[in-house]
Every structure is written in C-alpha cells, then in structure tokens.
Protein backbone atom coordinates (compact mmCIF):
# COMPACT_ATOMS: atom_id res chain seq x y z
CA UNK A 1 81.19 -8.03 13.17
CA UNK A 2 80.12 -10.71 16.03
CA UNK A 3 76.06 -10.98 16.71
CA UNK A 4 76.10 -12.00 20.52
CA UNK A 5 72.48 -11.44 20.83
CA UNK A 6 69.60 -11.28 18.50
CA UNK A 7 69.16 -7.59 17.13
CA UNK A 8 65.46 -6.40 17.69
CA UNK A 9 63.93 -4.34 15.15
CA UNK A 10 65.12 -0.67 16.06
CA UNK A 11 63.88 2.79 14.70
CA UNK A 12 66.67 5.01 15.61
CA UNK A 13 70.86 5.25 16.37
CA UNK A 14 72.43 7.59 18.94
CA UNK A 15 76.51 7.32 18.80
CA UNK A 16 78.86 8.13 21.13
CA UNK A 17 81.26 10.96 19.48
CA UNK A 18 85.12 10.67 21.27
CA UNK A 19 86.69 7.60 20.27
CA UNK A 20 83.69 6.46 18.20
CA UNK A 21 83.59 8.88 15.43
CA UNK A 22 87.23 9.79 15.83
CA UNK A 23 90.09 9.42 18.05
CA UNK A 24 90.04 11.54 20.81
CA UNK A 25 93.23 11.22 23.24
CA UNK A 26 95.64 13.65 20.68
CA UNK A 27 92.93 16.06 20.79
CA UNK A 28 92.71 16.28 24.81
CA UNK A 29 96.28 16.67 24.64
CA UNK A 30 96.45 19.49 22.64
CA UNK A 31 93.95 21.40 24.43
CA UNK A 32 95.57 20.59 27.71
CA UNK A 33 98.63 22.18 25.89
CA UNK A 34 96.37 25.11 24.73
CA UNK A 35 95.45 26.12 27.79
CA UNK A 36 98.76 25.82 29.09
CA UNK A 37 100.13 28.23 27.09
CA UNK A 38 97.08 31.12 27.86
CA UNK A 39 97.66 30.32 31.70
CA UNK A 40 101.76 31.20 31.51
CA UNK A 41 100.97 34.49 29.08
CA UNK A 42 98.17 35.09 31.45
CA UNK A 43 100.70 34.34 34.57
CA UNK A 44 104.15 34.46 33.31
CA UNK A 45 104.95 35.27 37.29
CA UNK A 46 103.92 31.56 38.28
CA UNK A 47 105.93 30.04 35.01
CA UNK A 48 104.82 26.94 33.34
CA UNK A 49 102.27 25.02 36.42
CA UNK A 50 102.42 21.46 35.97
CA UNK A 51 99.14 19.78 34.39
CA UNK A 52 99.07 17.62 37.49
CA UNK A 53 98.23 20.49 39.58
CA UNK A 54 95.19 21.25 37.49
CA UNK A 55 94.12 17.79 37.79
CA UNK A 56 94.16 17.66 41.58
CA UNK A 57 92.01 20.73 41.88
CA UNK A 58 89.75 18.61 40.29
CA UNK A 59 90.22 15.55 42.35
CA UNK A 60 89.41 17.41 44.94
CA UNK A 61 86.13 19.77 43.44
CA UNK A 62 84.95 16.42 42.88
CA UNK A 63 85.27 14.95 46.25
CA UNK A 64 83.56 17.98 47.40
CA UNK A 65 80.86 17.90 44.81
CA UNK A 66 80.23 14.64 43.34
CA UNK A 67 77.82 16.08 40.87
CA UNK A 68 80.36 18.60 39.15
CA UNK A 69 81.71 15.37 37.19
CA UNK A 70 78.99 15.05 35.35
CA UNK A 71 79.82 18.11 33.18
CA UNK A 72 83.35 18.16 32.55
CA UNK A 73 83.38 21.64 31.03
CA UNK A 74 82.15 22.92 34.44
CA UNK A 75 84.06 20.70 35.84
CA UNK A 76 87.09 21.87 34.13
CA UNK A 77 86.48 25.59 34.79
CA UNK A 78 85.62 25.56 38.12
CA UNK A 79 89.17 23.51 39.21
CA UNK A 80 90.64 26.35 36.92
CA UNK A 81 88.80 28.34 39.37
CA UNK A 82 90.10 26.55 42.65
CA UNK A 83 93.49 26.63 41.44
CA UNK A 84 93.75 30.55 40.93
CA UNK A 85 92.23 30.79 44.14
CA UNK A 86 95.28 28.13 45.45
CA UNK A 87 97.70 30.31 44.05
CA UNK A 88 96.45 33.35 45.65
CA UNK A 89 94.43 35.44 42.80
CA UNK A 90 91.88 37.54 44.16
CA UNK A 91 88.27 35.99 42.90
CA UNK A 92 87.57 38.93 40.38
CA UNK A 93 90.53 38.15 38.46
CA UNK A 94 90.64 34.48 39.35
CA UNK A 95 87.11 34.27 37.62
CA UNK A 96 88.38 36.03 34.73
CA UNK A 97 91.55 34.22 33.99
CA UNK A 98 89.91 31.06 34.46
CA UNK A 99 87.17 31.97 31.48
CA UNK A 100 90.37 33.08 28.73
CA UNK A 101 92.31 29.72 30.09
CA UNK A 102 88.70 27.45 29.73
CA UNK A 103 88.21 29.29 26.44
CA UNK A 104 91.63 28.14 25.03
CA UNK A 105 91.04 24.78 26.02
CA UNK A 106 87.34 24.63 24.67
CA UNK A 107 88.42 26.30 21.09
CA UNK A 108 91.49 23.85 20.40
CA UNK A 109 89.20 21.05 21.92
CA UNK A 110 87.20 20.54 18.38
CA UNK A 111 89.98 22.07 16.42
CA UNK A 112 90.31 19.01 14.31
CA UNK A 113 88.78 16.93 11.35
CA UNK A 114 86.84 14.05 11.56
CA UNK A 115 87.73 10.87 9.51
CA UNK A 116 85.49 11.70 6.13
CA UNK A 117 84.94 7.85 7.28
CA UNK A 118 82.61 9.07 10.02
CA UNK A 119 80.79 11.42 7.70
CA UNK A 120 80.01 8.85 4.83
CA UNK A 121 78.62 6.33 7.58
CA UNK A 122 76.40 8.87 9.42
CA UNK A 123 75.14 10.71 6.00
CA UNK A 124 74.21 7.41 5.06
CA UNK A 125 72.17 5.75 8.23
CA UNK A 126 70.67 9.93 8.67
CA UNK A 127 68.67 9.10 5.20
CA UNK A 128 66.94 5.96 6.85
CA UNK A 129 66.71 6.74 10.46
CA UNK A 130 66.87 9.97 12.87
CA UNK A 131 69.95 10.05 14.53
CA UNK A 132 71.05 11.31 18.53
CA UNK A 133 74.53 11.97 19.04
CA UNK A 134 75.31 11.14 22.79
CA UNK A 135 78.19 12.32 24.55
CA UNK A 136 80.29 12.35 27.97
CA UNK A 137 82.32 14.89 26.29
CA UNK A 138 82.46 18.86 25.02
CA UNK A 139 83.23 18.54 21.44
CA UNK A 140 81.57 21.45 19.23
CA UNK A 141 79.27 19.15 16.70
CA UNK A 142 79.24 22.71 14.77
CA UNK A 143 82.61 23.43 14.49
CA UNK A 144 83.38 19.62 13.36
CA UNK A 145 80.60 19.70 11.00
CA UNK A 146 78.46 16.70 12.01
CA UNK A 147 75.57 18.21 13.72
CA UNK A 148 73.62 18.43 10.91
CA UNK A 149 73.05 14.36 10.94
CA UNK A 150 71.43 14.63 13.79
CA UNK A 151 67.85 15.49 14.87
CA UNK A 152 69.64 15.93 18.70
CA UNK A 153 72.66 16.60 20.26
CA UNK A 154 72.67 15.51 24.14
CA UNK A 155 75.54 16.50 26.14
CA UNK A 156 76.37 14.97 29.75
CA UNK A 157 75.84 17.48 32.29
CA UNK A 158 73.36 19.89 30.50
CA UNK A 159 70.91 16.99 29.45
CA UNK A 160 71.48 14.70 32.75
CA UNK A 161 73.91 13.08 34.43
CA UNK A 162 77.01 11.19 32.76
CA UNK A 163 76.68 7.81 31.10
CA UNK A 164 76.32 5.09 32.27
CA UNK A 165 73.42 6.82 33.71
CA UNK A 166 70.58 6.16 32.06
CA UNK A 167 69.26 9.95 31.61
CA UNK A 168 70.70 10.57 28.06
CA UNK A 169 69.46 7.26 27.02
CA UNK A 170 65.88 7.78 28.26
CA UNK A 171 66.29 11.55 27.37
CA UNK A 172 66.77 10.25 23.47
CA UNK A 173 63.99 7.95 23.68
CA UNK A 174 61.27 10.82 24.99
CA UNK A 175 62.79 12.82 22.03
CA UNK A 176 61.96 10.45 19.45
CA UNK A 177 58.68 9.71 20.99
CA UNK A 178 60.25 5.45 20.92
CA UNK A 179 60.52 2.85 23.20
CA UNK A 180 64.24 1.64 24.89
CA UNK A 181 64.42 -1.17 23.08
CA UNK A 182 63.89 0.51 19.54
CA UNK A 183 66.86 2.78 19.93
CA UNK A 184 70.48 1.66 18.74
CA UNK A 185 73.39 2.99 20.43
CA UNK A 186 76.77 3.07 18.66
CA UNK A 187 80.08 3.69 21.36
CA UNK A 188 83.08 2.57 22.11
CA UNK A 189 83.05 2.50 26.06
CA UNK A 190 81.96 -1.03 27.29
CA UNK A 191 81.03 0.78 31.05
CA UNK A 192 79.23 4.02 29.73
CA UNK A 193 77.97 3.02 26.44
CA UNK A 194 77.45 -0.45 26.09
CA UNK A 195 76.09 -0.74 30.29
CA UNK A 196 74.73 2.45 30.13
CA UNK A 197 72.60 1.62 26.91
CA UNK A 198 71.58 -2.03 28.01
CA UNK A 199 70.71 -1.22 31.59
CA UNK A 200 68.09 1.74 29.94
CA UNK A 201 66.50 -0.88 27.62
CA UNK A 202 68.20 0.07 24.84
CA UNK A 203 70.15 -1.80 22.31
CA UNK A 204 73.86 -2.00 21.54
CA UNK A 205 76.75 -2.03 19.14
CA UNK A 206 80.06 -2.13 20.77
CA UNK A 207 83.02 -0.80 19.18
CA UNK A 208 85.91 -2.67 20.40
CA UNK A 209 89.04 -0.97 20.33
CA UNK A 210 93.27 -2.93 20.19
CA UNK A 211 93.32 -4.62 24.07
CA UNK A 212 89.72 -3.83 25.41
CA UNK A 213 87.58 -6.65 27.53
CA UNK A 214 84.33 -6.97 28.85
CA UNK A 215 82.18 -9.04 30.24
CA UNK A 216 79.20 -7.25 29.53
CA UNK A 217 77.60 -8.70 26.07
CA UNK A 218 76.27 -5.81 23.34
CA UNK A 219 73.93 -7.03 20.27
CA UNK A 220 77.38 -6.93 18.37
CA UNK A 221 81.00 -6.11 18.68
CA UNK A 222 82.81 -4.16 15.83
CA UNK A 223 86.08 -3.50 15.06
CA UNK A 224 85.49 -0.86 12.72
CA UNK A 225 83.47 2.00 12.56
CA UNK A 226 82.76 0.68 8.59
CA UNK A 227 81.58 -2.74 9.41
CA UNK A 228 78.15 -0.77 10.74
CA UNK A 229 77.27 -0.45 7.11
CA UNK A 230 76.26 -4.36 6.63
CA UNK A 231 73.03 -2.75 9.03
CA UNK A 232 72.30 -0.67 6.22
C-alpha cells in the first residue's frame, strides 16, 4: 500500500466489480463464445460470423448514437440488432434472434465464482460501513452472490452515464445522504475509477494491476485486493 495523499475521514466504500473483485477478461470471452454458439444454431445458414463483425456494428451504433455506450447491454443488443438487419433478417425475427443471442451472452456473463478473497474483504468492511457497488459493466450481483453487501447496486447506463462521469458517483452520495469527499471508492481503472471518483469529490483507492501507469494520484495505490484490510 502507498499513501499519496492524506486519507480524509470517510463514511462509506463503493467498488468497482470487473477486475476489482475478480478478473474479468476470461469471463467476456466466454460469453462472446456463448453467444457465438446460439447465433450459428440460431443461423446455421450464415455459419460461424466472425466476432469482428459484431464489434463493428457497434462501432458504428455508437458513432450514430454516442449515448448507447453508456449501457453496454443495450449497447450489445442493439448491434446484435444492426447486424441481423446487415445480414438481411426481416426485423420481427431480427428482434427475436437478437434477444436468445443477448440472453446467451448475459447468462454465461456472471457464470463464474468470485475469489472467496472478495467475499471475506467485503463481509468484513459491510459490518462497519454501507457499501455501493459501482459498475461500467453487466455482471448479475445475484447470481455471483455479492449483492447482499451492499445497500446499492448502480449500474452504468440505467443509473447515469458511464464512469468517468460523475453521475454514479454523485448518484451514491444522494443515496447515502453523504458528502463527495466522505465516500471511498475502490477500482482498478485509473481513467473511470480513480478520475471519475476524484473529479466528483470523492476519495480514492487505486488498484494497480502488472504494467499499469498513471499520472493521476489516488489517496493510495494497492496491489492487492487484501492490502485494503490495514483500513479496517
């Protein structure tokens, strides 16, 4: 643990969930591959369509509609959407194949454990303070079994626009009924969490992973989700 800056007296933690609480990339890629596999028994006609196709219907939503990126299960549906369309689906059955293919993606998406790491450390700091989890993502706190540590979930998208916005920060503070500077956020991003928390008046812990810079100074740096227990 490095202490760049003093760390204010604070009443409450929001984390970050992918790549805080667990490592996320294996999980994208198995949903990716999930919903690879419902498009081709969905369209065995079209064969196995190359992820990168998927990705510029996206590209391209989002240079039409800037705002779609802020919720990336939207986001993700509506390329799905695009993409049928592309290919030449009629809407009706566009729309429907694009729900089954979203669906496989979104079930497979939080098919996975987290680190019983994760759940020691957020049992224990839910017994002294209320806790926000705060997320760019779609993971399914239910289905991982950490929603019950905290008193809100805020999602990108449904709650406000991406971090490093500052809606989800300032969204957790009216919550809580607290001040910026009395809420501690937890994250692994330097851009969306450690900016995004600083720039709302917040305070921040920076979880640095292997080969990541910044030049943007948090409270304090960790290098393990554990070493947040010496703020116990």
């Amino acid at each position: 643990m490095h202490c760049y800056k003093a760390l204010q007296p604070f009443t409450a933690l929001s984390f970050d969930l992918d790549d805080t609480l667990y490592h996320n990339d294996v999980v994208i890629e198995q949903a990716e591959l999930a919903m690879q596999h419902r498009l081709l028994q969905l369209l065995p006609q079209f064969g196995a369509i190359e992820p990168g196709f998927w990705w510029q219907q996206r590209k391209a939503l989002a240079a039409e509609q800037p705002e779609v990126r802020h919720d990336v299960s939207r986001w993700r549906l509506l390329g799905l959407e695009r993409g049928l369309y592309q290919l030449g689906l009629p809407q009706c059955e566009a729309d429907e194949i694009a729900e089954l293919a979203f669906h496989a993606f979104y079930q497979q998406r939080s098919n996975f454990e987290v680190p019983q790491s994760s759940h020691q450390l957020l049992a224990a700091f839910a017994e002294k303070y209320p806790l926000v989890s705060m997320t760019n993502g779609n993971a399914d706190l239910h289905r991982l079994g950490i929603a019950r540590y905290f008193q809100h979930n805020l999602r990108a998208g449904p709650d406000g626009r991406m971090k490093p916005f500052p809606d989800l920060f300032r969204k957790a503070c009216q919550l809580l009924t607290i001040q910026p500077s009395q809420l501690l956020h937890i994250g692994d991003n330097a851009k969306a969490d450690v900016s995004g928390a600083l720039n709302a008046g917040c305070q921040a812990v920076w979880l640095q992973h292997p080969g990541q810079q910044t030049g943007i100074l948090p409270q304090i740096r960790i290098s393990t989700l554990d070493q947040l227990q010496l703020l116990l």
